[in-house]
C-alpha atoms as a PDB file:
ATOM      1  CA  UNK A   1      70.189 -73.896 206.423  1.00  0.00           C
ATOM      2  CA  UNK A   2      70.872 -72.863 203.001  1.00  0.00           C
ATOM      3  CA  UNK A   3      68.228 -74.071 200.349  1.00  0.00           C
ATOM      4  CA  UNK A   4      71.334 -75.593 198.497  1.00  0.00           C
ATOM      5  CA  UNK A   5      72.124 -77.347 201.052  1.00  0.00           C
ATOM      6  CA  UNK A   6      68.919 -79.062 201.754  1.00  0.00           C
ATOM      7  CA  UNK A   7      68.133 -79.850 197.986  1.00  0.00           C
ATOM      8  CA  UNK A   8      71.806 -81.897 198.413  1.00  0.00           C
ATOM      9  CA  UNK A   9      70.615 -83.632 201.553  1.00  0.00           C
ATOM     10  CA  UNK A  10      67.213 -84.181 199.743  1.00  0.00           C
ATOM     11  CA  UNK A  11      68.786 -86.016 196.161  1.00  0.00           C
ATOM     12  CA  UNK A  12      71.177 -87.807 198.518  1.00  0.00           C
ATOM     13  CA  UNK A  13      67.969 -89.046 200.593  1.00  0.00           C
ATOM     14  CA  UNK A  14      66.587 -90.009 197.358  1.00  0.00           C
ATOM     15  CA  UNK A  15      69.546 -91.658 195.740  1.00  0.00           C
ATOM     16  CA  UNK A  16      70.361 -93.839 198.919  1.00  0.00           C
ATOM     17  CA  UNK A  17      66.462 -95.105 198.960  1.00  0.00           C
ATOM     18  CA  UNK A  18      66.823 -96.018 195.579  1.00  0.00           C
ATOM     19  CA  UNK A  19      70.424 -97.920 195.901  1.00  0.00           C
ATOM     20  CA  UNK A  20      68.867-100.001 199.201  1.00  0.00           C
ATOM     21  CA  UNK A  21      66.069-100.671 197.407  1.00  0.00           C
ATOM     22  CA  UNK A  22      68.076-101.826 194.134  1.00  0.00           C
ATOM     23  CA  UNK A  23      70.453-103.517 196.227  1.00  0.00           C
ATOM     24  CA  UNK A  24      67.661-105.311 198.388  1.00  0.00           C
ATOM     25  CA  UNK A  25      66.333-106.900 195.464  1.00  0.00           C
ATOM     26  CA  UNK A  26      69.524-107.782 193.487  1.00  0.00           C
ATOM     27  CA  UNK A  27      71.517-109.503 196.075  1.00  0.00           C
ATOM     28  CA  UNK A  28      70.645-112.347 198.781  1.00  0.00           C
ATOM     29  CA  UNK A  29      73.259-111.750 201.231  1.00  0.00           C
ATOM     30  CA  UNK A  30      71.617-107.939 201.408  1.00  0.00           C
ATOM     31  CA  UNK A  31      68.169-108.463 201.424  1.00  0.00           C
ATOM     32  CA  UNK A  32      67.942-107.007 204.627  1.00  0.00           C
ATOM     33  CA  UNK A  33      67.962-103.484 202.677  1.00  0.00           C
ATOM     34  CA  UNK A  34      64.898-104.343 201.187  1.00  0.00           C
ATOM     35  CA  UNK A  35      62.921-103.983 204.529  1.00  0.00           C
ATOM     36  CA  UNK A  36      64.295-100.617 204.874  1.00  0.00           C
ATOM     37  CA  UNK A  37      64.372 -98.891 201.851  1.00  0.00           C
ATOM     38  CA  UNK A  38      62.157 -96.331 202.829  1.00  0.00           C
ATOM     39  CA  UNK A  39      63.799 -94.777 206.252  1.00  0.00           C
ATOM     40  CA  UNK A  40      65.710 -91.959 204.216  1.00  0.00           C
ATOM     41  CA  UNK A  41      62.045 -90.774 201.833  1.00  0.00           C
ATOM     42  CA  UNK A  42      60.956 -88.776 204.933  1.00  0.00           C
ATOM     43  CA  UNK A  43      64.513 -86.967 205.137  1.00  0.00           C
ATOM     44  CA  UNK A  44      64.236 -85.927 201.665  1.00  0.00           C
ATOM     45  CA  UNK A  45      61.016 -84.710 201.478  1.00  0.00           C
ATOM     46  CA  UNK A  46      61.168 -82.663 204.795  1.00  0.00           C
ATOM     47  CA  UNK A  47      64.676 -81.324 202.845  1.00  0.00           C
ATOM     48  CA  UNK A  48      62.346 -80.520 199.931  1.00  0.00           C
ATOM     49  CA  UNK A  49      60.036 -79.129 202.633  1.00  0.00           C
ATOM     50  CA  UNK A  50      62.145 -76.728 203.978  1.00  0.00           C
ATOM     51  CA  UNK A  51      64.257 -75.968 200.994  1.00  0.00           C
ATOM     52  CA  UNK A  52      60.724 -74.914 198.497  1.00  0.00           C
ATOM     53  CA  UNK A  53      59.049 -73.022 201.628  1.00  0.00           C
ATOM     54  CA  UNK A  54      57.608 -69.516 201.629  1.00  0.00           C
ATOM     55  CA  UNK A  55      59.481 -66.961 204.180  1.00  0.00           C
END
């Protein structure tokens, strides 16, 4: 993959952990985000991972 690419999949990993999270929290009828907030951090920072890595 290119390292564009994965720094795109990375931010997006980032941004959607941040909206569940902010969404969680803000609204009752979506609280259920707030218990999950977290799945998409390990995406981003294997993107990061693989996109910063030494060939």
């Amino acid at each position: 993959m290119s390292k564009t690419l994965l720094i795109i999949i990375a931010v997006l990993a980032f941004v959607a952990a941040g909206v569940m999270f902010y969404l969680g929290n803000d609204s009752g009828h979506l609280s259920e985000l707030l218990d999950f907030w977290f799945y998409p951090l390990p995406l981003g920072v294997i993107s990061l991972i693989g996109a910063f890595r030494k060939k």
